[in-house]
C-alpha atoms as a PDB file:
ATOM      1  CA  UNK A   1      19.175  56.118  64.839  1.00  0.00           C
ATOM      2  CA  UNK A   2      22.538  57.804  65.184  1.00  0.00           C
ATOM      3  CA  UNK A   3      24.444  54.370  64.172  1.00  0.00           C
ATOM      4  CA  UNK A   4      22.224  53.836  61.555  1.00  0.00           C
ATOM      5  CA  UNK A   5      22.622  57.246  60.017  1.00  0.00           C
ATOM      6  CA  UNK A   6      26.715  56.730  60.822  1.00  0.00           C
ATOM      7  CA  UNK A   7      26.379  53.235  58.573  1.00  0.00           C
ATOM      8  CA  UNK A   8      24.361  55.113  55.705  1.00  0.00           C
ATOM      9  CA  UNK A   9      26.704  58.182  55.662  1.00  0.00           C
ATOM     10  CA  UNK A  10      29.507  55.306  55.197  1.00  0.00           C
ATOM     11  CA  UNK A  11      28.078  53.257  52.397  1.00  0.00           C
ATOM     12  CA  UNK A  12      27.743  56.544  50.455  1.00  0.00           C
ATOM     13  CA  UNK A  13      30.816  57.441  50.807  1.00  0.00           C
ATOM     14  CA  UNK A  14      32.269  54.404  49.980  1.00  0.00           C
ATOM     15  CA  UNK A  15      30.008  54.289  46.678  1.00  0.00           C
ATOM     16  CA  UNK A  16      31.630  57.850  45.902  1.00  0.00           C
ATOM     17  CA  UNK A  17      35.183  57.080  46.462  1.00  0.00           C
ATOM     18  CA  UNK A  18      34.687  54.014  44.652  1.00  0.00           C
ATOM     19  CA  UNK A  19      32.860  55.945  41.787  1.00  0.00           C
ATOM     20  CA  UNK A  20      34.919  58.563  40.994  1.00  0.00           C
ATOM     21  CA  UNK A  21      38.954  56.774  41.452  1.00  0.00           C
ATOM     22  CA  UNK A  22      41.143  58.155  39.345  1.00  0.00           C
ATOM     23  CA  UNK A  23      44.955  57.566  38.560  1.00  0.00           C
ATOM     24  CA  UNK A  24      47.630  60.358  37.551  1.00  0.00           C
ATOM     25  CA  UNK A  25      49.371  59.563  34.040  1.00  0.00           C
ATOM     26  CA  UNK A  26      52.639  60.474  33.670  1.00  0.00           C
ATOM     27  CA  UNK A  27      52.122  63.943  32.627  1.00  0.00           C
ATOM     28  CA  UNK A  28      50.153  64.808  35.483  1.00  0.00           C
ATOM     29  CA  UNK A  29      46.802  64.029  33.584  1.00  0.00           C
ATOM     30  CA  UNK A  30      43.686  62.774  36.227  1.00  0.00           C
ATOM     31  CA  UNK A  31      41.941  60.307  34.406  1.00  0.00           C
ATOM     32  CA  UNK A  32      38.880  58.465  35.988  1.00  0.00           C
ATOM     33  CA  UNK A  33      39.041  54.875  36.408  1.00  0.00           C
ATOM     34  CA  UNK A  34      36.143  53.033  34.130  1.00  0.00           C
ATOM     35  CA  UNK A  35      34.730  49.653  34.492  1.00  0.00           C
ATOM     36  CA  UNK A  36      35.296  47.436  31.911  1.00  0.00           C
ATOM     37  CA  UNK A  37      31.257  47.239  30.679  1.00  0.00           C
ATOM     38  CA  UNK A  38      31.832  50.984  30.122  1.00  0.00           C
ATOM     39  CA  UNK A  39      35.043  50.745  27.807  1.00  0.00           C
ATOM     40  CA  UNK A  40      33.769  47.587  25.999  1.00  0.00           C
ATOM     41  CA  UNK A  41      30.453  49.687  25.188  1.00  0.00           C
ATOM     42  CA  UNK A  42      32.962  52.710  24.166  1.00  0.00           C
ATOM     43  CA  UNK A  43      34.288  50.251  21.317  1.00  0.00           C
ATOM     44  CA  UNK A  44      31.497  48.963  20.513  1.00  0.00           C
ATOM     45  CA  UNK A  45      29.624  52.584  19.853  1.00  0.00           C
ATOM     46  CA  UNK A  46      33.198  53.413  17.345  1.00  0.00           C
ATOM     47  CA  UNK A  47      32.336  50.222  15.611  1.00  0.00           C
ATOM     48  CA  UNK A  48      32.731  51.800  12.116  1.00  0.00           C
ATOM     49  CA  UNK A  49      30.109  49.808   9.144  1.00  0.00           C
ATOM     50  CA  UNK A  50      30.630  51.143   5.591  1.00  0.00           C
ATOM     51  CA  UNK A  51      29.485  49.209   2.337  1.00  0.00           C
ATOM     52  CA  UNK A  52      32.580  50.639   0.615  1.00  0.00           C
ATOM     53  CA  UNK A  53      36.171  51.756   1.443  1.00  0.00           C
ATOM     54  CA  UNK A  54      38.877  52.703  -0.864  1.00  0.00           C
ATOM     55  CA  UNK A  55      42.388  53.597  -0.380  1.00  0.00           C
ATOM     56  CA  UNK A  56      45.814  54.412  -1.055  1.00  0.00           C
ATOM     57  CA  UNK A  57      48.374  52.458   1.327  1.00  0.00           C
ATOM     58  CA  UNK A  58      52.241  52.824   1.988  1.00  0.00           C
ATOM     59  CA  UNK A  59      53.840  49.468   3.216  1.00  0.00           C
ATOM     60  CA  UNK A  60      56.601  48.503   5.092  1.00  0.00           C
ATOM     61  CA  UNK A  61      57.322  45.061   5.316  1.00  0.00           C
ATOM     62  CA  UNK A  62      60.378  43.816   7.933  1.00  0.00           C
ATOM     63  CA  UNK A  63      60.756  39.976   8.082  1.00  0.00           C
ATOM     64  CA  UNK A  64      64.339  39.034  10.542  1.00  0.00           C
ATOM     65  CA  UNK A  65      66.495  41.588   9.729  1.00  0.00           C
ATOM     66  CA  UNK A  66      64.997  42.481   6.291  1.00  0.00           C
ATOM     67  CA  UNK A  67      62.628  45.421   5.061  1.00  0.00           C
ATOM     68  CA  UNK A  68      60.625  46.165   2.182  1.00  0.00           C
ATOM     69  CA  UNK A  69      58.720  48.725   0.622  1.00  0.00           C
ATOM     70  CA  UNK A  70      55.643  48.896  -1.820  1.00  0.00           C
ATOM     71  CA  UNK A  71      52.888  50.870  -2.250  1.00  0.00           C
ATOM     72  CA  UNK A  72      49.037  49.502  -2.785  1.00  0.00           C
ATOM     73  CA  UNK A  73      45.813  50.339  -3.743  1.00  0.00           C
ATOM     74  CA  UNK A  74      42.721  48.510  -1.666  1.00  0.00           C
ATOM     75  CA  UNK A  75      39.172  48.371  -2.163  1.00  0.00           C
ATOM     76  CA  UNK A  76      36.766  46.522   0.091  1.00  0.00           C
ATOM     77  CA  UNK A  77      32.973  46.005   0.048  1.00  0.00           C
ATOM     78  CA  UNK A  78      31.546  45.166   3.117  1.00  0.00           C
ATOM     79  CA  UNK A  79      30.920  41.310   3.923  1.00  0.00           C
ATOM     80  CA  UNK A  80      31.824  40.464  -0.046  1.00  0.00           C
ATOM     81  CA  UNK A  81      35.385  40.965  -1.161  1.00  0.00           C
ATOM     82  CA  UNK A  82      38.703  43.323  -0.409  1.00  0.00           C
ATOM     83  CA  UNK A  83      41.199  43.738  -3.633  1.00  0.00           C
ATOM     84  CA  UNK A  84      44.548  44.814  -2.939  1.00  0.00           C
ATOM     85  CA  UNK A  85      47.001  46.108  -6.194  1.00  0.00           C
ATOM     86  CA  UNK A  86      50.399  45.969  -4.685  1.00  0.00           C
ATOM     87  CA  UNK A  87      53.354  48.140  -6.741  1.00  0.00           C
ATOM     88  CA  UNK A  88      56.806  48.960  -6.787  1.00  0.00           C
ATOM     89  CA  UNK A  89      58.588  51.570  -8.355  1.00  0.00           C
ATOM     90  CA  UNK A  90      55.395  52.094 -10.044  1.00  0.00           C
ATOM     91  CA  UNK A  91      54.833  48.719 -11.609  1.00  0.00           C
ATOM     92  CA  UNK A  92      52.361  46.394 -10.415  1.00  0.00           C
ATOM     93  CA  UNK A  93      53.925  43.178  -8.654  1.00  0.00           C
ATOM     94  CA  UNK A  94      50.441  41.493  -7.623  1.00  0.00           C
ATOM     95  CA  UNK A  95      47.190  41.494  -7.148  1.00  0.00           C
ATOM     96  CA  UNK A  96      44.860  39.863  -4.438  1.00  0.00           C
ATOM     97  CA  UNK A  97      41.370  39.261  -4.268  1.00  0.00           C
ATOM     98  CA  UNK A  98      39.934  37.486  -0.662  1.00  0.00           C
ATOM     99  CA  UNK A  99      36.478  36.738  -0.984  1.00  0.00           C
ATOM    100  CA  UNK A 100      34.469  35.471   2.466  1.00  0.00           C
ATOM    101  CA  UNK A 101      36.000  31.832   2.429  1.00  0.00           C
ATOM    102  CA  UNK A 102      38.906  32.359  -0.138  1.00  0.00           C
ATOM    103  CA  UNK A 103      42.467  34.151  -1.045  1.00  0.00           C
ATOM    104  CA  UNK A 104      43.022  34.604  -4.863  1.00  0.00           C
ATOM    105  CA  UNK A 105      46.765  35.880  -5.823  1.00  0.00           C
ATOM    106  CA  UNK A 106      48.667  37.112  -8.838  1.00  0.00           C
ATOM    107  CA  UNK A 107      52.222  37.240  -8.886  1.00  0.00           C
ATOM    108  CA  UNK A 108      53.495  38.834 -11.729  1.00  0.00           C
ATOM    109  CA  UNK A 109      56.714  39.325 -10.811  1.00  0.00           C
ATOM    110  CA  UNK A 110      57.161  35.027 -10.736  1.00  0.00           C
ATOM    111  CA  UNK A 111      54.217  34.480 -12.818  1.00  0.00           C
ATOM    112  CA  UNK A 112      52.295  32.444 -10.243  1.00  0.00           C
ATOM    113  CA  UNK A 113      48.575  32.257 -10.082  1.00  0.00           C
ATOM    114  CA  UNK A 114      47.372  30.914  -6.559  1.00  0.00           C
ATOM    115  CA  UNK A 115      43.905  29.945  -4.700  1.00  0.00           C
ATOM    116  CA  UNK A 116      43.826  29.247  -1.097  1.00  0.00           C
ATOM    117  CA  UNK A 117      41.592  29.295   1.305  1.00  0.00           C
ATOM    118  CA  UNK A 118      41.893  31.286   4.580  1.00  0.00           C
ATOM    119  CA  UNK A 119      44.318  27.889   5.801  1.00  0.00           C
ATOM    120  CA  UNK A 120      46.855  30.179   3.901  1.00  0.00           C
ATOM    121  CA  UNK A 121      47.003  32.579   5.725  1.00  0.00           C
ATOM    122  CA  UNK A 122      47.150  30.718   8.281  1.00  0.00           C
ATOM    123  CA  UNK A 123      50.088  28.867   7.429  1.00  0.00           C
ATOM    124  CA  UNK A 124      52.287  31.029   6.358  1.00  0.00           C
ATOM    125  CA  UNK A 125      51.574  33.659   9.918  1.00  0.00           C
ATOM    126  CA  UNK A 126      50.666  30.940  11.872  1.00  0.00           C
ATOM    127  CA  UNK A 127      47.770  32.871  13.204  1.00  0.00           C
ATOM    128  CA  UNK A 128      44.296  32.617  13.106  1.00  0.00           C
ATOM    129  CA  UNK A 129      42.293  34.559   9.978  1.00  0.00           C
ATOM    130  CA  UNK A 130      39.083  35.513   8.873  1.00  0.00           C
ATOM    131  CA  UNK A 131      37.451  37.564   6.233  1.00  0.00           C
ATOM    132  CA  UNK A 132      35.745  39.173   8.883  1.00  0.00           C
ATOM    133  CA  UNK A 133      38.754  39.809  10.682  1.00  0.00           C
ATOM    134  CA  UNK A 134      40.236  41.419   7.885  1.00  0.00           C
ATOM    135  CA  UNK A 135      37.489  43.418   7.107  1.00  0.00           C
ATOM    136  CA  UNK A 136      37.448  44.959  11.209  1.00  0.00           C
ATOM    137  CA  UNK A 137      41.346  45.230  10.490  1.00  0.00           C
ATOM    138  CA  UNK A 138      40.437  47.623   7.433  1.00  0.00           C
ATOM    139  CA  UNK A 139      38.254  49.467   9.230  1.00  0.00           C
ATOM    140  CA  UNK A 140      40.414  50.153  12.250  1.00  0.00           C
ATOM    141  CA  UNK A 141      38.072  48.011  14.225  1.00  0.00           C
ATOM    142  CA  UNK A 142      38.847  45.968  17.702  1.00  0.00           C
ATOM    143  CA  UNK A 143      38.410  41.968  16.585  1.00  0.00           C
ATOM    144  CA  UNK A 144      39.391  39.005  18.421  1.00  0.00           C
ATOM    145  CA  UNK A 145      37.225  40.418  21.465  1.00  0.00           C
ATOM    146  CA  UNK A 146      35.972  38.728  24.759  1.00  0.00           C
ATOM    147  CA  UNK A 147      33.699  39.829  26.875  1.00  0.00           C
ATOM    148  CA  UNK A 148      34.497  36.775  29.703  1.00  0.00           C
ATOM    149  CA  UNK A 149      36.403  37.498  32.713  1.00  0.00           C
ATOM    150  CA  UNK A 150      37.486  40.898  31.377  1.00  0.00           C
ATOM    151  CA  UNK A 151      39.074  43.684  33.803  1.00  0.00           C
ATOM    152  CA  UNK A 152      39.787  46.923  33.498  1.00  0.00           C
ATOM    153  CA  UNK A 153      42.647  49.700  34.509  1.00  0.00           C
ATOM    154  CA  UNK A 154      44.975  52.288  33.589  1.00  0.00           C
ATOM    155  CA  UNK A 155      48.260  51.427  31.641  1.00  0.00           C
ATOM    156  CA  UNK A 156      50.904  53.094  29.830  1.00  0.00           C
ATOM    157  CA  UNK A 157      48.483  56.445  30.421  1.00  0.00           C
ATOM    158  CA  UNK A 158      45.895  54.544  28.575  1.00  0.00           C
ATOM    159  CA  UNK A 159      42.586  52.577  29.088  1.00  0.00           C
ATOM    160  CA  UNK A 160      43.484  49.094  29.462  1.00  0.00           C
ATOM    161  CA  UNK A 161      41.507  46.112  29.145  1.00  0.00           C
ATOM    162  CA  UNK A 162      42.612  42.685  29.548  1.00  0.00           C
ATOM    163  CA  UNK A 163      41.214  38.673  29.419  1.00  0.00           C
ATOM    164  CA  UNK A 164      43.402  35.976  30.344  1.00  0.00           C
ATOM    165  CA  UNK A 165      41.125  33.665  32.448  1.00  0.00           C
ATOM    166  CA  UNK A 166      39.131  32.318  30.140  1.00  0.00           C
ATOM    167  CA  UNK A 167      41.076  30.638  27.622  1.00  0.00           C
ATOM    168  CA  UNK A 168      44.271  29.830  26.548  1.00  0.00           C
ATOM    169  CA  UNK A 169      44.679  33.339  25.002  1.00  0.00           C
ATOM    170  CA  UNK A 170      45.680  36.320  26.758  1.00  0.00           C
ATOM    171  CA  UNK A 171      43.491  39.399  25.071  1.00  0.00           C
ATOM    172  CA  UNK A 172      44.630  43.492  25.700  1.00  0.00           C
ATOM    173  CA  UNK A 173      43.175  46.366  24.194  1.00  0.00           C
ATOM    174  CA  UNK A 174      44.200  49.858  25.446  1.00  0.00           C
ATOM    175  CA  UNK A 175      42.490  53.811  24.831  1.00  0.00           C
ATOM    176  CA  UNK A 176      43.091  56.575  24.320  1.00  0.00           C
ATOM    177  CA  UNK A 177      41.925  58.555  27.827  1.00  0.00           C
ATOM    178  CA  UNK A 178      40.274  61.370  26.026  1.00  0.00           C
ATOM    179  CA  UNK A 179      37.903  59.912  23.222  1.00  0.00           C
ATOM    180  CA  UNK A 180      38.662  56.164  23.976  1.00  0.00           C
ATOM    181  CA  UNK A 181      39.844  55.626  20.298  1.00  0.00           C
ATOM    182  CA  UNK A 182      41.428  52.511  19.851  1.00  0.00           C
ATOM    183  CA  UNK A 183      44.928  52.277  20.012  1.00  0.00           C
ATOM    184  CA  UNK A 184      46.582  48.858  20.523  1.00  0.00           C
ATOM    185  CA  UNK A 185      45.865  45.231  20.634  1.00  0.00           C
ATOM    186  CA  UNK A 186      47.502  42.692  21.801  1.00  0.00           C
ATOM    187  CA  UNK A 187      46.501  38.528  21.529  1.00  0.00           C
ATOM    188  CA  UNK A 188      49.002  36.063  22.840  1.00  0.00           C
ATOM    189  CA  UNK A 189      48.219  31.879  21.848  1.00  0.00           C
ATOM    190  CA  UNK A 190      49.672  29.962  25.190  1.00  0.00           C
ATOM    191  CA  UNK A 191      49.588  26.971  23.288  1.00  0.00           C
ATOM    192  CA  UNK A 192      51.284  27.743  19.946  1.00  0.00           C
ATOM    193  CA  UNK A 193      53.608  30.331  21.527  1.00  0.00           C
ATOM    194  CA  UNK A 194      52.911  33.106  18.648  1.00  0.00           C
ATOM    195  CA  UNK A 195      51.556  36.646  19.441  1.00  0.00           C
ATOM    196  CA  UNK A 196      50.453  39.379  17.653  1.00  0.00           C
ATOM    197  CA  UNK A 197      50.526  43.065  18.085  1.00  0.00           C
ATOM    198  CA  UNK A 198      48.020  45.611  16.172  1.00  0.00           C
ATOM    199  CA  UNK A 199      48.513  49.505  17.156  1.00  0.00           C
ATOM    200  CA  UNK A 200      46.536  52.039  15.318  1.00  0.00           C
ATOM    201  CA  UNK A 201      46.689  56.122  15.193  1.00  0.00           C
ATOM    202  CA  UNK A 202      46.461  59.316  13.327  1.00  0.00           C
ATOM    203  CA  UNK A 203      42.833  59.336  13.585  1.00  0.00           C
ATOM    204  CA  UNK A 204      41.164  61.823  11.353  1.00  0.00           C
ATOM    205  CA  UNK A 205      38.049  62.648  10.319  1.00  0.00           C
ATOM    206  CA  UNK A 206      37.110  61.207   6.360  1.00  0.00           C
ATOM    207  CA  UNK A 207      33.317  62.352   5.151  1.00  0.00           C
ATOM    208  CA  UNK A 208      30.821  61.579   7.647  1.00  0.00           C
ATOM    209  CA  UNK A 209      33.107  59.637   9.931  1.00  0.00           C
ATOM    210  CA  UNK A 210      33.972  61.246  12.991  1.00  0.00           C
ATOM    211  CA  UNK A 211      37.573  59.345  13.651  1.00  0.00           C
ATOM    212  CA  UNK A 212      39.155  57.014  11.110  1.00  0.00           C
ATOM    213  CA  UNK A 213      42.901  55.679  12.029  1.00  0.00           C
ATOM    214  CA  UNK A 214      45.262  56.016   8.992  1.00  0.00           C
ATOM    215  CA  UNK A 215      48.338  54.347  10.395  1.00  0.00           C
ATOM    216  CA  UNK A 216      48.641  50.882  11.764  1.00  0.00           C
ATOM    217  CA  UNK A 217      51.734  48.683  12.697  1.00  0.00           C
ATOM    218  CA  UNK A 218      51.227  44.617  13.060  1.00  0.00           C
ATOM    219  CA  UNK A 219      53.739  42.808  14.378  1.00  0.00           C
ATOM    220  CA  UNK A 220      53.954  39.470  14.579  1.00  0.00           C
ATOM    221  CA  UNK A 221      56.250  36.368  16.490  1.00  0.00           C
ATOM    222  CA  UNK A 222      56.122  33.006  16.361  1.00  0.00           C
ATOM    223  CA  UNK A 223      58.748  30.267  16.478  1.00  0.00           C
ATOM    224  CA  UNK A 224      57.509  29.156  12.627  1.00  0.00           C
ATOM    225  CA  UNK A 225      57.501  32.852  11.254  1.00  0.00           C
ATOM    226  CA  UNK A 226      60.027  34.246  13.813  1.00  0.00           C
ATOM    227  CA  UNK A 227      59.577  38.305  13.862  1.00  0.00           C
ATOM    228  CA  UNK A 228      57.227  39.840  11.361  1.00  0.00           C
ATOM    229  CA  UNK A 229      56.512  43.215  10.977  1.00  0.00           C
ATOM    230  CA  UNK A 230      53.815  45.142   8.724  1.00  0.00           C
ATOM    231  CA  UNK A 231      53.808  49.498   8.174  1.00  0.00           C
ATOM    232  CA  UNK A 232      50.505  50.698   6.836  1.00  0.00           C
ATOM    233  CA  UNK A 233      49.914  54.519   6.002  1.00  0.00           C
ATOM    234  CA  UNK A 234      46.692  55.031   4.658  1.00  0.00           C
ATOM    235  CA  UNK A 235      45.552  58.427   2.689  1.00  0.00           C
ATOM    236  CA  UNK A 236      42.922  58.885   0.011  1.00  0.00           C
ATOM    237  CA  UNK A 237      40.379  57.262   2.396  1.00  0.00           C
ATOM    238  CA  UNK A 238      36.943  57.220   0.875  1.00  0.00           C
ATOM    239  CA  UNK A 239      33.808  55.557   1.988  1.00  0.00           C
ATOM    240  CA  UNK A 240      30.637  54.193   0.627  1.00  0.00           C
ATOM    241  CA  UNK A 241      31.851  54.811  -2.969  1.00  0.00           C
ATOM    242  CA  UNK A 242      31.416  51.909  -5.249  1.00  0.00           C
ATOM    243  CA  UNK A 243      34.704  50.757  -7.562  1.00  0.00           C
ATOM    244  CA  UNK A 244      36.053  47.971  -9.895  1.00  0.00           C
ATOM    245  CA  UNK A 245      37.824  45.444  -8.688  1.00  0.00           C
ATOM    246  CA  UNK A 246      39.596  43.967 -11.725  1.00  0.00           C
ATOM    247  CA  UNK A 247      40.830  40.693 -11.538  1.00  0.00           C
ATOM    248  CA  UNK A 248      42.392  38.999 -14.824  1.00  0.00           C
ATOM    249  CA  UNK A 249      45.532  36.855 -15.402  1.00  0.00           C
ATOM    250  CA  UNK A 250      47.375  38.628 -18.411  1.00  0.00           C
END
């Protein structure tokens, strides 16, 4: 009886130990280790779905050595269409309509008038696309996500989820260690040799919605685009409001 008791007094300690781990950040922060299911369900629970979004966007695009700077308005309705109006100095320099399987573009500035499909985009980043990646992207939510062979632990004082068994691509998503907001992703293509980097932040409530990130940085490197960098400051959020989404060749 006494060894038996000794054995059960073990196992539940074990189970406690194991259950309640935690790590020191760097700023002297506990935080409890989590299993993976548990931060995977935390991102899928801040899934954000909204029939309509509407914004104003600052950009800031750096492409080897060179930056740029415009300012945009976008519009998306869910699972349809997202309209971007892209301007500088005030004057509008084109306009892009991507529909589920197409990209429509007017330059004004070299009077061009293109169609592509999402091959395009494709091409010219040499990553994968999607409308539905796009759309997630909008909304500040995590795409590109596996659920195979993924582990969990704590990195850079954030949550930190990784897959790199399972396929040629190496996955990362870190959290923040207080709400478990999204704050980075990272996808690397082993076979290509091109990676991209999405990190998201100043999340703020807009309407209804608890948390909504209004600043996002994508970088991107490949040996066919070499190093590619996108600023996006979002303000004027709105959700669920219907708008036009002109689209005419003048």
């Amino acid at each position: 009886m006494k060894s038996t008791n000794q054995l059960l007094f073990f196992l539940l300690s074990l189970l406690f130990l194991t259950s309640c781990k935690t790590v020191k950040t760097s700023d002297g922060t506990t935080l409890r280790v989590r299993s993976a299911n548990f931060l995977v369900k935390k991102l899928d629970q801040q899934r954000l779905e909204a029939e309509w979004l509407t914004a104003k966007v600052k950009l800031k695009f750096s492409d080897n050595g060179s930056t740029t700077r415009a300012s945009a308005d976008i519009r998306m309705r869910k699972d349809s269409v997202i309209w971007m109006s892209v301007k500088k100095f005030g004057i509008e320099g084109a306009r892009v309509l991507i529909t589920t399987d197409s990209v429509y573009l007017i330059n004004r500035l070299e009077r061009q008038y293109l169609v592509r499909d999402f091959s395009f985009i494709e091409s010219e980043f040499n990553l994968p696309a999607s409308f539905e990646t796009l759309q997630d992207f909008v909304l500040g939510n995590v795409f590109f996500m596996t659920k195979e062979n993924i582990k969990s632990d704590i990195n850079n004082d954030a949550y930190h989820l990784v897959a790199s068994d399972a396929t040629p691509f190496v996955n990362e998503y870190w959290q923040d260690p207080i709400d478990f907001n999204l704050e980075k992703m990272y996808f690397n293509d082993l076979r290509y040799d091109r990676e991209l980097t999405v990190e998201q932040s100043q999340y703020q409530p807009v309407g209804d919605i608890v948390a909504f990130p209004h600043y996002r940085m994508v970088e991107m490197q490949s040996q066919q685009t070499g190093n590619v960098s996108i600023e996006f400051n979002l303000s004027k959020v709105k959700f669920n409001q219907p708008a036009n989404m002109p689209f005419r060749k003048r």
